[in-house]
Protein backbone atom coordinates (compact mmCIF):
# COMPACT_ATOMS: atom_id res chain seq x y z
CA UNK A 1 1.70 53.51 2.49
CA UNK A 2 3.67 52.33 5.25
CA UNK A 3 6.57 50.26 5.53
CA UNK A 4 5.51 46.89 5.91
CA UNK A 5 2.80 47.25 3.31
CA UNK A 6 5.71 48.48 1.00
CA UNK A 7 7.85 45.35 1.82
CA UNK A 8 4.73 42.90 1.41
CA UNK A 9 4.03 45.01 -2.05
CA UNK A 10 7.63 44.68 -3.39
CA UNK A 11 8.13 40.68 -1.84
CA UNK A 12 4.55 40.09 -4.13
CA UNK A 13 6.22 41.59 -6.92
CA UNK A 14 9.38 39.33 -7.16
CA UNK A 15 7.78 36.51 -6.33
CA UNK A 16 5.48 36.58 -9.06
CA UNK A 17 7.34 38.07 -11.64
CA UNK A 18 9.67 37.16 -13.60
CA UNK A 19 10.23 40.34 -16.32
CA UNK A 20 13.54 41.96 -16.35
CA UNK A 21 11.99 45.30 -16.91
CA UNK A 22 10.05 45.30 -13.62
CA UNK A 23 13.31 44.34 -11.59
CA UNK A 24 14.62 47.50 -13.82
CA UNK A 25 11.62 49.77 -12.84
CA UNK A 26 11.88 48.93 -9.17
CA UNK A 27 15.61 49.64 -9.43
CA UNK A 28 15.30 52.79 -10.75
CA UNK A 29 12.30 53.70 -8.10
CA UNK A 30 14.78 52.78 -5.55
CA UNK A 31 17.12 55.33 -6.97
CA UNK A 32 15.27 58.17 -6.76
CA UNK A 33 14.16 57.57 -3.52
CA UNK A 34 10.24 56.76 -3.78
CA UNK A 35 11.04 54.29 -1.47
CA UNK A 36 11.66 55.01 1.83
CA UNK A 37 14.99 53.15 3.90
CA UNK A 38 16.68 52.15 0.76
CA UNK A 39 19.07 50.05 2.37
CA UNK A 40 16.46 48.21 4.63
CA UNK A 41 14.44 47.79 1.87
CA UNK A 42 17.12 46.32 -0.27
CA UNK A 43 17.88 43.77 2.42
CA UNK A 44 14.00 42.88 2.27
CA UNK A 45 14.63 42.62 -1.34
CA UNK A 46 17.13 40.31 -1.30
CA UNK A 47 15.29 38.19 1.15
CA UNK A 48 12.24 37.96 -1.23
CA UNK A 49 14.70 37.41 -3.98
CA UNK A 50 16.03 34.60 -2.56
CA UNK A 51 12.59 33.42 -1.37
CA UNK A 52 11.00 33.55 -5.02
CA UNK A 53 13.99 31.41 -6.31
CA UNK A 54 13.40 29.06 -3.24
CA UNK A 55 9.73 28.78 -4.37
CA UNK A 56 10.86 28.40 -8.15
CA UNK A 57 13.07 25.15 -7.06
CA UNK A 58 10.35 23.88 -5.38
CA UNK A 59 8.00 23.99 -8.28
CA UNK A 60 10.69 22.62 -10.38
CA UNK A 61 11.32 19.67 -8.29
CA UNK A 62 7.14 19.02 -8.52
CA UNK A 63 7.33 19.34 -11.84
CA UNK A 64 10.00 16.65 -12.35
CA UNK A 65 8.93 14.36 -10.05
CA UNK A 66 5.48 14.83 -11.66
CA UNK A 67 7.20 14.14 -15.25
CA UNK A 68 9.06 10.99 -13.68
CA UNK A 69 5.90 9.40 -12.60
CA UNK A 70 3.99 9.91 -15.94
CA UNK A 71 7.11 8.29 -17.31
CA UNK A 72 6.90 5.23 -15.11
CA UNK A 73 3.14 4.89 -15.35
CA UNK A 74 3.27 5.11 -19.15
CA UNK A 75 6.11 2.14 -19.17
CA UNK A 76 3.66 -0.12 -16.55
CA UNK A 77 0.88 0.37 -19.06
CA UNK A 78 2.78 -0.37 -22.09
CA UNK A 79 4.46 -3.09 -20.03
CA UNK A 80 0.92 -4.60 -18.77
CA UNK A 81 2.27 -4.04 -15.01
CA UNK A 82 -0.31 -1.26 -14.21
CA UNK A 83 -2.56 -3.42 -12.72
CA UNK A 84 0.07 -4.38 -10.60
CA UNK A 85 1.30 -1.36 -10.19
CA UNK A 86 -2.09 0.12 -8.82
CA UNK A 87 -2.46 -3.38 -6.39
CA UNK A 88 1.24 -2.16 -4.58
CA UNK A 89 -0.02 1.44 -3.95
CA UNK A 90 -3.32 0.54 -2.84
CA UNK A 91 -3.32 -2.51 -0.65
CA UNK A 92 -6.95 -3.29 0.53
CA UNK A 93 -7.43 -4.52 4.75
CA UNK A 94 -10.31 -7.28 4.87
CA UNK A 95 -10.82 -8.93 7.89
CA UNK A 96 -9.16 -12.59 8.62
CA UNK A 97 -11.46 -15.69 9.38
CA UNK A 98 -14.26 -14.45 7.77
CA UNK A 99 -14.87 -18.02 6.10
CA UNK A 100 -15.13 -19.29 9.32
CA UNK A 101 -18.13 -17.29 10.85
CA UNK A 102 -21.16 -19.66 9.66
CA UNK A 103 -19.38 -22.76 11.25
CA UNK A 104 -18.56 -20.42 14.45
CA UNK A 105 -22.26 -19.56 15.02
CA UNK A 106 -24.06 -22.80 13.50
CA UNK A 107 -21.56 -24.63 16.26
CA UNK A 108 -22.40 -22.52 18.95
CA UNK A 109 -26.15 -21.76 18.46
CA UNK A 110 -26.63 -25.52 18.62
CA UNK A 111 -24.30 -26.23 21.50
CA UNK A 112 -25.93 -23.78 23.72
CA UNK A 113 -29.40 -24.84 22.87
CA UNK A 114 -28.63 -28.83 22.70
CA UNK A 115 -26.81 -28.57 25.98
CA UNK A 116 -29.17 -26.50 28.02
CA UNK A 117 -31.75 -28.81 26.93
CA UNK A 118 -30.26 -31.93 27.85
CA UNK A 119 -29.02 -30.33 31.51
CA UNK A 120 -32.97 -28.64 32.10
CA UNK A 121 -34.41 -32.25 31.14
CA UNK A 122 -32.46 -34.70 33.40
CA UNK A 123 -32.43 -31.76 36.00
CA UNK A 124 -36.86 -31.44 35.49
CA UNK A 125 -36.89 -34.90 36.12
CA UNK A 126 -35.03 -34.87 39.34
CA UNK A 127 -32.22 -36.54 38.64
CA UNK A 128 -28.76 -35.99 41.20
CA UNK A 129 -26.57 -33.19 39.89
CA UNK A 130 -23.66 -35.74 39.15
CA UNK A 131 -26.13 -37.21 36.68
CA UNK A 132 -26.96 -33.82 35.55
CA UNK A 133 -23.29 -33.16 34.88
CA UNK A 134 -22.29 -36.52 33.60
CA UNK A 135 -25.32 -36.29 30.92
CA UNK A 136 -24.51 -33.50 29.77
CA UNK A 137 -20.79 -33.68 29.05
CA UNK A 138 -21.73 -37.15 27.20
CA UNK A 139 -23.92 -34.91 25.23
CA UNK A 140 -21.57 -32.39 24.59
CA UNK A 141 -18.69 -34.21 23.57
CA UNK A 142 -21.12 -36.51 21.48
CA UNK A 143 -22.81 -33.68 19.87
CA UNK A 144 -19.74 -31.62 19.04
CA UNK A 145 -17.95 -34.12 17.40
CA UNK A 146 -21.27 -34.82 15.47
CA UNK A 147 -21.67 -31.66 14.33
CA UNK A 148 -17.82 -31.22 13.19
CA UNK A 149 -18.37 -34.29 11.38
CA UNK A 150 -21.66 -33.09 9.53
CA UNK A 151 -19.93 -29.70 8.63
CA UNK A 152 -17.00 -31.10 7.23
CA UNK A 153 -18.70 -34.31 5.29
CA UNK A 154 -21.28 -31.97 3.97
CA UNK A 155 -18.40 -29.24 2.84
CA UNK A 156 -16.81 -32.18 1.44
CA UNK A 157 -19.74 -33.07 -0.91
CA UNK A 158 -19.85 -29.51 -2.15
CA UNK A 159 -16.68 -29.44 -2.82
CA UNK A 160 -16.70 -32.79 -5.09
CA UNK A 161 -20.00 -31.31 -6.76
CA UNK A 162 -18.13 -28.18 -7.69
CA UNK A 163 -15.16 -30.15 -9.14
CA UNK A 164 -17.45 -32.09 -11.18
CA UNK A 165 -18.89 -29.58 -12.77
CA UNK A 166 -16.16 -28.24 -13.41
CA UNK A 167 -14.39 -30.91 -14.82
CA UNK A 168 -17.67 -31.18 -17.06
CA UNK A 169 -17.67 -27.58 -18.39
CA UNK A 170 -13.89 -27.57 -18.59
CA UNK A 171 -14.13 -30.85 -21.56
CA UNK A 172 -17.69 -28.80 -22.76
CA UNK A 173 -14.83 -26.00 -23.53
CA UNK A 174 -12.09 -27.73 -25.06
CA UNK A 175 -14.57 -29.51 -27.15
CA UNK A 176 -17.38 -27.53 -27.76
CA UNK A 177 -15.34 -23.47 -27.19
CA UNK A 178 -17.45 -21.67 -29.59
CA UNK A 179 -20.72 -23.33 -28.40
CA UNK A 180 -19.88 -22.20 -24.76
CA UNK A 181 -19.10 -18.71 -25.72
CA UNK A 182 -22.77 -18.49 -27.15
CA UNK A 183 -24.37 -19.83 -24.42
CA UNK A 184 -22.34 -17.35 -22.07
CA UNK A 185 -23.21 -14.35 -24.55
CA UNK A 186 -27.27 -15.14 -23.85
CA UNK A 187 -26.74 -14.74 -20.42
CA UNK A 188 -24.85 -11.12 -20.59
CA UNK A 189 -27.86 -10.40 -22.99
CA UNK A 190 -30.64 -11.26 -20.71
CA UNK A 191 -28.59 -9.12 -18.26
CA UNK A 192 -28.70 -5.67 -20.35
CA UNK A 193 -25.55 -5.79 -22.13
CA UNK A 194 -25.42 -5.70 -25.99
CA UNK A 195 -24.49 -8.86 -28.55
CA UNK A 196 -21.48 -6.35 -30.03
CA UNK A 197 -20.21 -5.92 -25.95
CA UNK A 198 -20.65 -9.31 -24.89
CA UNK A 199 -18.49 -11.06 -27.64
CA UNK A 200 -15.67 -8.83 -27.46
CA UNK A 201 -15.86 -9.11 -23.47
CA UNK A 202 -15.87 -12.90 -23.96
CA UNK A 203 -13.85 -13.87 -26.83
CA UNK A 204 -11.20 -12.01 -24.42
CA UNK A 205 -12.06 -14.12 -21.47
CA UNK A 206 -11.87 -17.59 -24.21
CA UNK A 207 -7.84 -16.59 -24.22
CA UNK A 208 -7.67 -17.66 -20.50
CA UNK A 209 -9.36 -20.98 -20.03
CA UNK A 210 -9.26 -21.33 -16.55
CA UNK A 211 -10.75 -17.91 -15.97
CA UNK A 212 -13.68 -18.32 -18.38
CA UNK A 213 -14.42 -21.96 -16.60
CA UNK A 214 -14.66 -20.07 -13.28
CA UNK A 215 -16.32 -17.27 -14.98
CA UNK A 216 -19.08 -20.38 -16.70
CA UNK A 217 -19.75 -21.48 -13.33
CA UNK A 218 -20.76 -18.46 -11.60
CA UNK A 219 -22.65 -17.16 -14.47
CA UNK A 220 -24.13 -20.31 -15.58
CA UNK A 221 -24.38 -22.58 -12.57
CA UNK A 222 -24.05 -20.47 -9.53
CA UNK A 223 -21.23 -22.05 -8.63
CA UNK A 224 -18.32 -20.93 -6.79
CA UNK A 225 -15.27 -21.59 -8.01
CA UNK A 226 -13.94 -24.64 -5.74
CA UNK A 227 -11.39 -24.22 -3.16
CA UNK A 228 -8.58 -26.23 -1.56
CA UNK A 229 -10.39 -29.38 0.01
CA UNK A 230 -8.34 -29.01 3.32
CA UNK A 231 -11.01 -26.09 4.20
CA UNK A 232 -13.52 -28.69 4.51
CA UNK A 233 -11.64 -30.07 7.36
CA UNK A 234 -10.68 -26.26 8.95
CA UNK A 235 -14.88 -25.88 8.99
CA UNK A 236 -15.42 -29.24 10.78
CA UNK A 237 -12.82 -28.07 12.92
CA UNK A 238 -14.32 -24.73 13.48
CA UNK A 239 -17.85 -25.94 13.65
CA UNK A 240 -16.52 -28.91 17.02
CA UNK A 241 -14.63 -26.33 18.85
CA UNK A 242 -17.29 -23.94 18.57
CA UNK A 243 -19.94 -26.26 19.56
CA UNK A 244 -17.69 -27.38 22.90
CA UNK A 245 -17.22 -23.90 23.87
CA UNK A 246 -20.01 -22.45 23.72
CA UNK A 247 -21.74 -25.71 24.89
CA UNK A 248 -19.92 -26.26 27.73
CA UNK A 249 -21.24 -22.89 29.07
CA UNK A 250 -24.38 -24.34 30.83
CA UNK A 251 -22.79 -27.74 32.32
CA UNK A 252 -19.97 -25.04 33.86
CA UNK A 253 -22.72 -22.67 35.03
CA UNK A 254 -25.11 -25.89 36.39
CA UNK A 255 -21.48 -27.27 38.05
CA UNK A 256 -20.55 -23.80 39.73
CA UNK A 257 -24.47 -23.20 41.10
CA UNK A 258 -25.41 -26.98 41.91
CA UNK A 259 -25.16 -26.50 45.89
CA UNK A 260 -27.59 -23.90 45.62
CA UNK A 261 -31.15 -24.29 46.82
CA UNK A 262 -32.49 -21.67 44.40
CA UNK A 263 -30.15 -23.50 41.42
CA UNK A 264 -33.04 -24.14 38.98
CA UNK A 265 -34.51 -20.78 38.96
CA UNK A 266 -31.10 -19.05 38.68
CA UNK A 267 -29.69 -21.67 36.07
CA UNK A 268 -33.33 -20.62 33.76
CA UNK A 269 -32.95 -16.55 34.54
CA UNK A 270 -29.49 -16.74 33.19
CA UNK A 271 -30.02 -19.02 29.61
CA UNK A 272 -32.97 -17.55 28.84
CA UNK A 273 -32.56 -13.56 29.50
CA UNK A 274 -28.44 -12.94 30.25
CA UNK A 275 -26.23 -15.56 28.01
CA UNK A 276 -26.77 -14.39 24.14
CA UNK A 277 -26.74 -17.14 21.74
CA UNK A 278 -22.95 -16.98 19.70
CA UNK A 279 -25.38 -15.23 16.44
CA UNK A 280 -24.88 -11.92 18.27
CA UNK A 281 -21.10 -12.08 18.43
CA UNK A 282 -20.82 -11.48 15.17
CA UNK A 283 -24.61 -9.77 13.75
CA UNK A 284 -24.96 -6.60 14.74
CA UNK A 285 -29.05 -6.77 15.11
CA UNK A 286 -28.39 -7.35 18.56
CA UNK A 287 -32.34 -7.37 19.54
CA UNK A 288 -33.86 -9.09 15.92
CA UNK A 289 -36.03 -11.34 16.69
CA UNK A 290 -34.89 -14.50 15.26
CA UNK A 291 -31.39 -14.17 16.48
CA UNK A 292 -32.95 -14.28 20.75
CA UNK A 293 -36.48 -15.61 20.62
CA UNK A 294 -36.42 -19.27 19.68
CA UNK A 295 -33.49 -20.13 21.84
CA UNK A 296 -34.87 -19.48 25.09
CA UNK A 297 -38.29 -20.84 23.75
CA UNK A 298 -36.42 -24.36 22.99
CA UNK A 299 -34.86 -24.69 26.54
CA UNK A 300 -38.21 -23.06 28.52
CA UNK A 301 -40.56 -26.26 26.58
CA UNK A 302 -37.78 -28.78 27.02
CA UNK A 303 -37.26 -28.07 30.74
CA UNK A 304 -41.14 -27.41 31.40
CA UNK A 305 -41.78 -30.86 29.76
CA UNK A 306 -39.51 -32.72 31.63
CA UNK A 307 -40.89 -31.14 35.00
CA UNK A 308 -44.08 -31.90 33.73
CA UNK A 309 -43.69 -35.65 33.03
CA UNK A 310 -41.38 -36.12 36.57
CA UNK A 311 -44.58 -34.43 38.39
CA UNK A 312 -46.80 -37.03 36.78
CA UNK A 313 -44.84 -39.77 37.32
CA UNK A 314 -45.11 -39.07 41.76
CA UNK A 315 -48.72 -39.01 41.27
């Protein structure tokens, strides 16, 4: 056996034992010289001494710091904090503005295909490019504050449905509580869950009125619970600055390329095949169908009638 594998061999025995006698047997080995380079060895010795009380402390300190989180867990339970508790060690990342996205692309979709319409039309008809341009910033400005208007009036009205039926279920529960708490125990029933299960699961929820209202009109209505009415106004908003932005896109392009001879052809090329409409910004079925065909149809038929009927009209 050679030297290192002696050292390794006597390091693996302190470190994993603890027994008095086998620190006495390895003494007495020493002693009599079955081990070569006594004193070396001894030095090594006290080296993995010292290591296997290092490792020791360090198993200690896991084991206490172990024990001292059981301990707090355990008083968060019995506390009714562990819920809390989990929430602090586990925050979640969603993304911002996500409530926003269906006003963002309903806005834009429609300014980009109102727009081009109205610019191909008065520009198939022959009209001066100061026409063009004047046209079609009426229209846009017109249009976008239409459509901000119609997203937030119609957000509105949802909004005062959802309150009313709220309101309604609400006095249904203070009058009528165990009624409700039938009706809701059908509906986990026709959903798989058993009579026993559903009462205790709801006769819990009946200690918290205002969750067991939500709860009602999800469940029963297919209602979301309402929100603040100010986001009403934040989609109108969203829906008119989206529908100016993305709008404004063709009267800028028409304005930029309106000394050009070749202007119409250009101005068609790049609405119909280049500029995407605002859908695929934010889907990522970048070539589905319905997200790139019926745009480009929409502005090819509005600009080809309006050539049409100005072609007619010289005859």
């Amino acid at each position: 056996m050679t030297q290192a594998e002696k050292s390794s061999k006597l390091c693996d025995v302190y470190q994993y034992s603890n027994s008095k006698e086998l620190d006495a047997e390895i003494r007495r080995a020493w002693q009599n010289g079955d081990l070569e380079e006594a004193e070396d060895e001894s030095k090594e010795d006290n080296k993995c001494m010292d290591h296997s009380k290092k490792m020791r402390l360090q198993e200690e300190e896991k084991e206490a710091e172990a024990e001292v989180l059981m301990r707090e867990e355990e008083e968060a339970i019995a506390n009714g904090d562990m819920i809390v508790h989990i929430i602090d060690v586990s925050e979640e990342n969603h993304k911002k503005y996500g409530e926003y996205v269906k006003s963002i692309i309903y806005g834009g979709l429609d300014g980009i295909i109102t727009t081009f319409a109205v610019v191909s039309a008065v520009h198939g008809a022959n009209l001066e490019p100061e026409t063009v341009l004047v046209l079609g910033f009426a229209n846009l400005i017109a249009d976008g504050f239409s459509m901000g208007m119609g997203d937030y009036l119609s957000e509105s009205a949802e909004y005062d449905f959802a309150r009313s039926e709220r309101d309604r279920e609400k006095w249904e529960f203070e009058n009528f509580q165990e009624g409700e708490i039938l009706e809701m125990i059908e509906i986990y029933e026709t959903k798989g869950i058993t009579k026993e299960d559903a009462e205790v699961i709801l006769r819990t929820m009946a200690k918290y009125p205002d969750f067991f209202i939500d709860h009602m009109l999800i469940e029963e209505l297919n209602i979301q619970p309402v929100e603040e009415h100010e986001s009403a106004i934040k989609n109108g908003l969203a829906t008119m600055a989206s529908f100016l932005i993305f709008g404004s896109i063709p009267l800028l392009s028409y304005a930029v390329m309106a000394p050009i001879h070749l202007k119409s052809f250009i101005f068609i090329i790049i609405f119909i095949i280049v500029i995407p409409p605002p859908s695929l910004f934010f889907s990522p079925f970048f070539l589905f169908p319905s997200f790139s065909f019926p745009p480009p149809l929409a502005k090819l038929i509005r600009y080809t009638h309006a050539r049409y009927a100005y072609t007619l009209s010289r005859l």
